[in-house]
Each structure stands twice: as structure tokens, then as C-alpha cells.
PDB file of N, CA and C in Angstrom:
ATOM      1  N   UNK A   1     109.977 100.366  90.630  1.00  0.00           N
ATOM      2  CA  UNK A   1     109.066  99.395  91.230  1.00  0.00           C
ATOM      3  C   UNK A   1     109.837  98.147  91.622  1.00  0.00           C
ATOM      4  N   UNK A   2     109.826  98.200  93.019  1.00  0.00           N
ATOM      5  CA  UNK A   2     110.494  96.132  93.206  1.00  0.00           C
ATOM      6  C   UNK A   2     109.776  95.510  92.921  1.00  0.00           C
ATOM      7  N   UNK A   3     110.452  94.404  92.505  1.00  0.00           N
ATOM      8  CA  UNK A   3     109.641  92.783  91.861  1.00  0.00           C
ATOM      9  C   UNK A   3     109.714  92.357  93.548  1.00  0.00           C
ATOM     10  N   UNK A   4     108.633  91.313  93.833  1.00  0.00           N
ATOM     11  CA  UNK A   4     108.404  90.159  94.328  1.00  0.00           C
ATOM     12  C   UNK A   4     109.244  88.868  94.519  1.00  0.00           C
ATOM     13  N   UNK A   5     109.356  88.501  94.897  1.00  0.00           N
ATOM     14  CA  UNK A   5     109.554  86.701  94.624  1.00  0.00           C
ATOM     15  C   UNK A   5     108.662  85.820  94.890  1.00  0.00           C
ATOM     16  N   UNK A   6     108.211  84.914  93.647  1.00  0.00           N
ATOM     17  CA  UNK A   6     107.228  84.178  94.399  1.00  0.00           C
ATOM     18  C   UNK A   6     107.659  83.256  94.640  1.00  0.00           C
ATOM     19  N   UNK A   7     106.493  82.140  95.279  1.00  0.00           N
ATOM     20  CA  UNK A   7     107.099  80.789  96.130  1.00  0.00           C
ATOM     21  C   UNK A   7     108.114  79.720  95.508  1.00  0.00           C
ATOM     22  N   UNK A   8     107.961  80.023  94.139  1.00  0.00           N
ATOM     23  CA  UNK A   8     108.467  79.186  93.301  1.00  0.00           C
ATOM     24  C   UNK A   8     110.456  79.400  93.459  1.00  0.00           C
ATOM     25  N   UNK A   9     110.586  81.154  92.804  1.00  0.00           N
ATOM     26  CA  UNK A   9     111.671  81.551  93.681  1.00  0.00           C
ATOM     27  C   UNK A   9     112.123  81.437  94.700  1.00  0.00           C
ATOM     28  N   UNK A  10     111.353  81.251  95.623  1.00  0.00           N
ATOM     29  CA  UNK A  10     111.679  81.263  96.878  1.00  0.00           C
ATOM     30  C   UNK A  10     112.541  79.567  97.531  1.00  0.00           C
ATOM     31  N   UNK A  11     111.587  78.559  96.362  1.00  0.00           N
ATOM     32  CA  UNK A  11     112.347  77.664  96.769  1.00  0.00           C
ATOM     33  C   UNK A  11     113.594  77.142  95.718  1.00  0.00           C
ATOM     34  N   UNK A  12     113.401  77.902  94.787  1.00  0.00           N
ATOM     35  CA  UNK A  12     114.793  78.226  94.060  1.00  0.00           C
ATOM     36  C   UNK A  12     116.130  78.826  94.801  1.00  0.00           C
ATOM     37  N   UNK A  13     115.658  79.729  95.391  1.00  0.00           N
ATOM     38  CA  UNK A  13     116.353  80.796  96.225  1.00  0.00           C
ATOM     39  C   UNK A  13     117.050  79.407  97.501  1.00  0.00           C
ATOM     40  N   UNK A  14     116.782  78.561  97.532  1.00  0.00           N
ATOM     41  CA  UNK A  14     117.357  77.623  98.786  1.00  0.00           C
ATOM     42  C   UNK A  14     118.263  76.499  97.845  1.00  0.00           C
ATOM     43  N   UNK A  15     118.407  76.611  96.973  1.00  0.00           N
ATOM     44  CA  UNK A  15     119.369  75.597  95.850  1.00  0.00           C
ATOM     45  C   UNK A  15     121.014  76.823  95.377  1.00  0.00           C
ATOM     46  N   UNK A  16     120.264  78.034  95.676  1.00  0.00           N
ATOM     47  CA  UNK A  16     121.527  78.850  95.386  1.00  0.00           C
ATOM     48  C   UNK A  16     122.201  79.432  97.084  1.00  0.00           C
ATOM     49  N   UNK A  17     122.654  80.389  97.067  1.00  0.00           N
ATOM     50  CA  UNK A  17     123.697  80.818  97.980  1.00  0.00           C
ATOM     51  C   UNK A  17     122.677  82.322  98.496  1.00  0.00           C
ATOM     52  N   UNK A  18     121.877  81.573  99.664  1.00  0.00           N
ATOM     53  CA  UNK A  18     120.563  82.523 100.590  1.00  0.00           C
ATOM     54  C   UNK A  18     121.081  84.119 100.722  1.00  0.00           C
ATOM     55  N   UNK A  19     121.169  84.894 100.226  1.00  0.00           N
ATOM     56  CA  UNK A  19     121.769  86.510 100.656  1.00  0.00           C
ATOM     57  C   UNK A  19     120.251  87.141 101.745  1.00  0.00           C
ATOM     58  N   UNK A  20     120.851  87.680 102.267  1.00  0.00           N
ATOM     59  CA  UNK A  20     120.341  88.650 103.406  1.00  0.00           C
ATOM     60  C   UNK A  20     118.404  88.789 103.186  1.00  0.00           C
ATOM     61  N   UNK A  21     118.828  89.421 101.475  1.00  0.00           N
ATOM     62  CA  UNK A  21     117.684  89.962 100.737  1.00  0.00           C
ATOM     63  C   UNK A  21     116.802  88.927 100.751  1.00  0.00           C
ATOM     64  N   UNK A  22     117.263  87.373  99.991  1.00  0.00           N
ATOM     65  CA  UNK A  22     116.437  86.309  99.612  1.00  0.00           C
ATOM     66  C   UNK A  22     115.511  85.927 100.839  1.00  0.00           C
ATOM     67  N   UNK A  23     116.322  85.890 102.063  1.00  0.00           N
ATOM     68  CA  UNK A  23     116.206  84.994 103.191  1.00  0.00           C
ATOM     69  C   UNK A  23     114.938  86.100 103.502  1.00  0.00           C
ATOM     70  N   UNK A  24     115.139  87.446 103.788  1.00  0.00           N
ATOM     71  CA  UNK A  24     114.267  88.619 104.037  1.00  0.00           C
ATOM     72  C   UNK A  24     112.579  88.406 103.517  1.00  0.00           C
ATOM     73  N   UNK A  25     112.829  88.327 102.309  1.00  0.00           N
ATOM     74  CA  UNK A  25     111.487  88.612 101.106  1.00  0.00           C
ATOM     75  C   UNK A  25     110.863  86.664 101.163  1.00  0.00           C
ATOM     76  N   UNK A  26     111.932  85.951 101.618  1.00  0.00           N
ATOM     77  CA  UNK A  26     110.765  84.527 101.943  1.00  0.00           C
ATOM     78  C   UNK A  26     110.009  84.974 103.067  1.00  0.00           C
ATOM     79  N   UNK A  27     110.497  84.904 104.167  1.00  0.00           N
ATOM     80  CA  UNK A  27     110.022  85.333 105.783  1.00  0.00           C
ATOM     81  C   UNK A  27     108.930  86.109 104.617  1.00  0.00           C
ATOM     82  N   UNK A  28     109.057  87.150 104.321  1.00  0.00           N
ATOM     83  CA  UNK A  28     107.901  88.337 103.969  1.00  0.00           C
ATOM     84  C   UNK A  28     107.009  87.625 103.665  1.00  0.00           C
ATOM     85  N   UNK A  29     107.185  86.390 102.512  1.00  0.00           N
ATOM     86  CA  UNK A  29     106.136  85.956 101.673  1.00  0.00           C
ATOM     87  C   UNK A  29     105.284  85.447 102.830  1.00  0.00           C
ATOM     88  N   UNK A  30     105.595  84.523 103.739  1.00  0.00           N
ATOM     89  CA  UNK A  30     104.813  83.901 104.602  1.00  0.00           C
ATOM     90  C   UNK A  30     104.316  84.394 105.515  1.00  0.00           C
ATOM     91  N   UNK A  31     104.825  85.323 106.448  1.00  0.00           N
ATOM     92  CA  UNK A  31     104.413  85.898 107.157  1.00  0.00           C
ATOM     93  C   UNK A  31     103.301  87.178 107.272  1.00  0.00           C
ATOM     94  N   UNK A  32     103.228  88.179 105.851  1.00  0.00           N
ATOM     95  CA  UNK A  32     102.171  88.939 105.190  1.00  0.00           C
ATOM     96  C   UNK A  32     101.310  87.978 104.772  1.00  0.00           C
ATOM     97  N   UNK A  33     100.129  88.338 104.911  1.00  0.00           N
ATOM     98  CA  UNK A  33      99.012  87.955 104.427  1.00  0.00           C
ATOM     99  C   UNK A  33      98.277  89.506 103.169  1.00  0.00           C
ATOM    100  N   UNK A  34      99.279  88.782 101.975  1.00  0.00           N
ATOM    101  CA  UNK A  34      99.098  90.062 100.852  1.00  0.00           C
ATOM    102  C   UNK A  34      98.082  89.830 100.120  1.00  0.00           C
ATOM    103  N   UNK A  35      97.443  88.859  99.893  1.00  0.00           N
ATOM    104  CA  UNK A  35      96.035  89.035  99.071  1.00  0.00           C
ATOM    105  C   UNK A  35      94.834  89.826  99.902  1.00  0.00           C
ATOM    106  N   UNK A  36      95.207  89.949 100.800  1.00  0.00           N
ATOM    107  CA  UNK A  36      94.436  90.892 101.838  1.00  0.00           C
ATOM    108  C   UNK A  36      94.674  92.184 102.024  1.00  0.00           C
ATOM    109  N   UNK A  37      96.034  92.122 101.900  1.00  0.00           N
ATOM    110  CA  UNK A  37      96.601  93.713 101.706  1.00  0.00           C
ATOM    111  C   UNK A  37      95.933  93.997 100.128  1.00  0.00           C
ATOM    112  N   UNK A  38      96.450  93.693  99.298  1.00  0.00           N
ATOM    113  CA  UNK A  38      95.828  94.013  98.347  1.00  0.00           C
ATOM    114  C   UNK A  38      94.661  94.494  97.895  1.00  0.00           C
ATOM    115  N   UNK A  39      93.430  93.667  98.691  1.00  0.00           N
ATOM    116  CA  UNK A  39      92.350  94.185  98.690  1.00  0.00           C
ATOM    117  C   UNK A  39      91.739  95.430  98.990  1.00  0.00           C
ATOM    118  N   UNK A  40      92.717  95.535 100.390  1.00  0.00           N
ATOM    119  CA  UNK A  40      92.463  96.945 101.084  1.00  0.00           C
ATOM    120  C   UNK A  40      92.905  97.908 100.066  1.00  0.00           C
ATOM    121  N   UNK A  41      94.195  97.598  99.595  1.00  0.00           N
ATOM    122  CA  UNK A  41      94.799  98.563  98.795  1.00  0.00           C
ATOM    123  C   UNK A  41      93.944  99.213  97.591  1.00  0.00           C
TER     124      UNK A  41
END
């Protein structure tokens, strides 16, 4: 199962050294609208 990052990480993730992945899964956070997915799910 992958973990998440949440926003909190995410702006953690900009104090360390951004890899491919980090930069990837922010864009994700903002751009999905997942409490909605979820629902459906």
C-alpha cells in the first residue's frame, strides 16, 4: 500500500531537497479533488 503525503509534508518536503516523487505527489495533492474520489470509492 503507498502512503500519501499530506499538506503538512508537503510543505516540509520544500525545506528539504524536492525529488521527482515529492514534487509529483504535491501537484497530486492539489490538483485531485480526493475527498470526492473517496466517496465514489
Amino acid at each position: 500500500m503507498m502512503s500519501q503525503i499530506s499538506s503538512s509534508d508537503a510543505e516540509h518536503a520544500g525545506k528539504r531537497k524536492r525529488t521527482r516523487r515529492t514534487v509529483f505527489l504535491t501537484e497530486m495533492e492539489l490538483v485531485v479533488p480526493w475527498k470526492a474520489l473517496l466517496k465514489v470509492i
